[in-house]
C-alpha atoms as a PDB file:
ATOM      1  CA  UNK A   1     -11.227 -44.007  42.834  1.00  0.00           C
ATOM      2  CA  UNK A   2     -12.021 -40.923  41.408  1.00  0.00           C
ATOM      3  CA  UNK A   3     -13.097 -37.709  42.962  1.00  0.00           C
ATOM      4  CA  UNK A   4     -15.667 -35.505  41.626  1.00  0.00           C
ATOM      5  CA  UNK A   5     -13.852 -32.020  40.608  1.00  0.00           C
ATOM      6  CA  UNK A   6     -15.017 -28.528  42.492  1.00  0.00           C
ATOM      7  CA  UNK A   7     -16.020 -27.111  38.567  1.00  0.00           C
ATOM      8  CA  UNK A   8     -18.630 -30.563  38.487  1.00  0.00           C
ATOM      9  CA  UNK A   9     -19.987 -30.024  42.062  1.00  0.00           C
ATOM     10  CA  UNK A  10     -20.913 -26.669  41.056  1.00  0.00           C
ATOM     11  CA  UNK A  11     -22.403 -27.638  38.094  1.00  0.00           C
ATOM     12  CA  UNK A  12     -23.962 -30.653  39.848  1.00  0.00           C
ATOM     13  CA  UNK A  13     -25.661 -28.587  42.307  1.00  0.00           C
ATOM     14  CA  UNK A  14     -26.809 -26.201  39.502  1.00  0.00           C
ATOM     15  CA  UNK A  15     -28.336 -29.240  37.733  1.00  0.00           C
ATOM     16  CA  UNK A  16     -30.077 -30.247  41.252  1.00  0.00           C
ATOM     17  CA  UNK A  17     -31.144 -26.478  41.994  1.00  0.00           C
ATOM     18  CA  UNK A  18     -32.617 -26.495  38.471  1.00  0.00           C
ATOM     19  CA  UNK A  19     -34.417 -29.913  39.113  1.00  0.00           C
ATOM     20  CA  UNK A  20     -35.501 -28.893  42.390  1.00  0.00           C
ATOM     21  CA  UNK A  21     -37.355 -25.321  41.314  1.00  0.00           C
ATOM     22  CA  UNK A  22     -39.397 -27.341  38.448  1.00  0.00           C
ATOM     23  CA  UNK A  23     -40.049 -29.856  41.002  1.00  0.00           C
ATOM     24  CA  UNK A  24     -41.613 -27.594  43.208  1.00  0.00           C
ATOM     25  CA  UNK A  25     -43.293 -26.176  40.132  1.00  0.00           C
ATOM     26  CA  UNK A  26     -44.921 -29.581  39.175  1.00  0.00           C
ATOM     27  CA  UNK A  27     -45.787 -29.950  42.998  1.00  0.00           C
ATOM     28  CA  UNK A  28     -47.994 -26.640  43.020  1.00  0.00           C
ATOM     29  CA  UNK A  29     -49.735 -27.696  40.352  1.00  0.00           C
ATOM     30  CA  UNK A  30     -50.503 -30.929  40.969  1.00  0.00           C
ATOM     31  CA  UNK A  31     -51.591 -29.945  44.270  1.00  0.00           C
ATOM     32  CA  UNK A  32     -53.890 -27.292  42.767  1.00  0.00           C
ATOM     33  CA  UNK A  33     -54.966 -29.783  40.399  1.00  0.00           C
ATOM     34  CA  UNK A  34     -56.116 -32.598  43.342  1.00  0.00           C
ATOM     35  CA  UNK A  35     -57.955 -29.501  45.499  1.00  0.00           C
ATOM     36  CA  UNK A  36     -59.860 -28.932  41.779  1.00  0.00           C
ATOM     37  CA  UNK A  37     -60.991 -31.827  41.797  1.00  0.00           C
ATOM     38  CA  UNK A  38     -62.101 -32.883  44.974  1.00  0.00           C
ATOM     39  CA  UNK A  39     -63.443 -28.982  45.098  1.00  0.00           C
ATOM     40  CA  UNK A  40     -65.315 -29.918  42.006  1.00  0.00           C
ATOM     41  CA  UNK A  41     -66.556 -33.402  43.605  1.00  0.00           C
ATOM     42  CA  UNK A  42     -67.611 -32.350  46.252  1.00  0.00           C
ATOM     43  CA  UNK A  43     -70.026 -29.820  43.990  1.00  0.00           C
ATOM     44  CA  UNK A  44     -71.816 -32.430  42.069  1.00  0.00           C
ATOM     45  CA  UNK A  45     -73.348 -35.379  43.678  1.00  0.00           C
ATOM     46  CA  UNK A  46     -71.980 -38.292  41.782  1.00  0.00           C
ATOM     47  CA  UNK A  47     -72.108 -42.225  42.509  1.00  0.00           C
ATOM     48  CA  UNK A  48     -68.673 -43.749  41.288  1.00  0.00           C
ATOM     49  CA  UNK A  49     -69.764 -46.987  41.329  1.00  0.00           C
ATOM     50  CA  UNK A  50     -73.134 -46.134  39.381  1.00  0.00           C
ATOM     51  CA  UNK A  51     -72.369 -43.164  37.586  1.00  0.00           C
ATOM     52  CA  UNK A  52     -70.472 -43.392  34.421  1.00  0.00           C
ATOM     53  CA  UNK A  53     -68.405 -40.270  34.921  1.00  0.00           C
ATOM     54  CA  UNK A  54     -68.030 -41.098  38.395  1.00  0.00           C
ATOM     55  CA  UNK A  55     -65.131 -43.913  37.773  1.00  0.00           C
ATOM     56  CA  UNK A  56     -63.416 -41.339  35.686  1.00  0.00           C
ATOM     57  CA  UNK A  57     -63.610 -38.776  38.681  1.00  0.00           C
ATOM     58  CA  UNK A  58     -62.000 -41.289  40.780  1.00  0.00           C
ATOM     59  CA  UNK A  59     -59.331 -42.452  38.334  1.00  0.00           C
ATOM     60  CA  UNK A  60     -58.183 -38.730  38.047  1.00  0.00           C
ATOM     61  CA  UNK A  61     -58.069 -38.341  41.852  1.00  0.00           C
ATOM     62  CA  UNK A  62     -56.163 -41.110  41.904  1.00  0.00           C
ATOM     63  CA  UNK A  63     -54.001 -40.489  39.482  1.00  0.00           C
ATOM     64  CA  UNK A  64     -53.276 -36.867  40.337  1.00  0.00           C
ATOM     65  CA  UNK A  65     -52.362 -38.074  43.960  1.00  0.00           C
ATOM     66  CA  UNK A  66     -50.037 -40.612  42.756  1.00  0.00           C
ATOM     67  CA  UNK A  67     -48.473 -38.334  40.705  1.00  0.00           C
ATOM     68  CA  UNK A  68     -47.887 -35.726  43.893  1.00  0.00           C
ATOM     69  CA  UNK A  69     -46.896 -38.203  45.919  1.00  0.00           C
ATOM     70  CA  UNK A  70     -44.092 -39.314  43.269  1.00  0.00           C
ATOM     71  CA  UNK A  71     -43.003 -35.525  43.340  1.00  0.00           C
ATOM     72  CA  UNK A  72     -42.854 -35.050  46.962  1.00  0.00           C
ATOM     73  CA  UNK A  73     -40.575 -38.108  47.127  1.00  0.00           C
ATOM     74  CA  UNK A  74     -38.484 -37.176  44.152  1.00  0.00           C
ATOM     75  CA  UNK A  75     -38.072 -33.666  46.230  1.00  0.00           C
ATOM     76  CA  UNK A  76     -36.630 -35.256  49.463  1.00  0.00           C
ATOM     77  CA  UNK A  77     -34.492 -37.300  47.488  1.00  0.00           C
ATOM     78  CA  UNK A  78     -33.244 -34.187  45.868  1.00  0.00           C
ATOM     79  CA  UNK A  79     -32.782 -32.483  49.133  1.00  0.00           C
ATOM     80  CA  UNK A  80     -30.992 -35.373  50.339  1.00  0.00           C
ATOM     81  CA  UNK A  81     -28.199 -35.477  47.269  1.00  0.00           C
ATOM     82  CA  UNK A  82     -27.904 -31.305  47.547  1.00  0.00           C
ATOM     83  CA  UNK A  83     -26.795 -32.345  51.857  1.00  0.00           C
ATOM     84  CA  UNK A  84     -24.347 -34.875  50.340  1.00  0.00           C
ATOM     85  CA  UNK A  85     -22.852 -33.311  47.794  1.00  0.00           C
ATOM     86  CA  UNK A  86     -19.878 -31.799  49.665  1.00  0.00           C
ATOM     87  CA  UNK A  87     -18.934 -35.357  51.331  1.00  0.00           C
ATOM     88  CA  UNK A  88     -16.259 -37.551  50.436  1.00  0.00           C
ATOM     89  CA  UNK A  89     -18.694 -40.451  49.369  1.00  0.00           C
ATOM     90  CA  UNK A  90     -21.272 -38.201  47.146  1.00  0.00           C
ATOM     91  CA  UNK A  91     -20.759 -40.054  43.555  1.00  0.00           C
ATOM     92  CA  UNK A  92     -19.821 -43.178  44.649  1.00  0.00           C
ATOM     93  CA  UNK A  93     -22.563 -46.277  43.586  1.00  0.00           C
ATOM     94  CA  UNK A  94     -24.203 -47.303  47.344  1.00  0.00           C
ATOM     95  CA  UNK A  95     -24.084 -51.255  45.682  1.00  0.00           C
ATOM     96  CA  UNK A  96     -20.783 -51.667  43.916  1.00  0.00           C
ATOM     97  CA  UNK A  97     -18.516 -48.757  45.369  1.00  0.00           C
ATOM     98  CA  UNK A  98     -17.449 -47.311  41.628  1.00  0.00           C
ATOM     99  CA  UNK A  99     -17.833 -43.853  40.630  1.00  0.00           C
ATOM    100  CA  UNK A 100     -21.422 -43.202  39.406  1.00  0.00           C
ATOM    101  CA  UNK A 101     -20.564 -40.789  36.651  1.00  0.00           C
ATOM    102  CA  UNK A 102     -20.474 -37.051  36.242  1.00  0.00           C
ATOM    103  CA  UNK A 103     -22.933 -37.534  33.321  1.00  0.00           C
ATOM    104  CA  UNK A 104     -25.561 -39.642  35.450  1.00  0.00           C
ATOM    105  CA  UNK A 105     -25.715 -37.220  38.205  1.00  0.00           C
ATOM    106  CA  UNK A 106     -25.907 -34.364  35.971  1.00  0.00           C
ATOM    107  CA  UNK A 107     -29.188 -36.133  34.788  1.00  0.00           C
ATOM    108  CA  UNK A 108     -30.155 -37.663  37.782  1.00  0.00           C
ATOM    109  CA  UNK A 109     -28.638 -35.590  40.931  1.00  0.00           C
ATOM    110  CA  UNK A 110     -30.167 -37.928  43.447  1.00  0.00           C
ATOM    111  CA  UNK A 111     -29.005 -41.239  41.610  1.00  0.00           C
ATOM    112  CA  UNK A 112     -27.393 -43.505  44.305  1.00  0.00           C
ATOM    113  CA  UNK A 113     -26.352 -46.245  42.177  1.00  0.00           C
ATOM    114  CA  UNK A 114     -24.237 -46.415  38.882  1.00  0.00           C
ATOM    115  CA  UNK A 115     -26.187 -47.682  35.829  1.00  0.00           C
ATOM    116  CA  UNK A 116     -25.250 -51.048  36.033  1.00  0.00           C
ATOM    117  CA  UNK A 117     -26.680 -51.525  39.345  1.00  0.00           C
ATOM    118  CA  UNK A 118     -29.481 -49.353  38.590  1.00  0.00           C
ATOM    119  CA  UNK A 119     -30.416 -51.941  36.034  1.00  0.00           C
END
């Protein structure tokens, strides 16, 4: 099986640090974005159910928090790749065994499977 090269773990790691800082990025502002509008909620007295902007309100809430939530997740998965990077099995597809790809986990540093078994 192939091993992945010192030259591509740096570069892999680069590609993860990279991912990780506008991660954090989209996190802050999402986060910023949810407090807004609760903040601004919480100012006007609104009736989802009867008022029409009211649904809207709620869709954006819940939208905004979905969207965090995806982010936060996406970060520990990050973090997790970046602590397995320097082990023996980082690149290696967790369903079939094969090497995953240098050009996969240059895209997608936390992938754990190889495309065909991502698919």
């Amino acid at each position: 099986m192939r091993e992945i090269t010192l030259r591509e773990r740096c570069a892999l790691r680069g590609a993860a640090m990279a991912e990780l800082q506008t991660l954090e990025q989209q996190i802050s502002a999402l986060a910023r974005s949810f407090d807004d509008i609760v903040a601004g909620q919480s100012l006007v007295n609104t009736d989802d159910e009867h008022d029409p902007e009211g649904s809207t309100i709620a869709f954006e809430r819940s939208q905004v928090s979905a969207l965090l939530r995806q982010a936060k997740d996406d970060r520990t998965a990050l973090l997790m790749s970046l602590t397995r990077m320097d082990e023996p099995g980082y690149g290696v597809c967790e369903v079939c065994k094969e090497f995953i790809g240098v050009e996969r986990l240059l895209v997608l540093p936390a992938a754990t499977k190889c495309i065909n078994c991502a698919r």
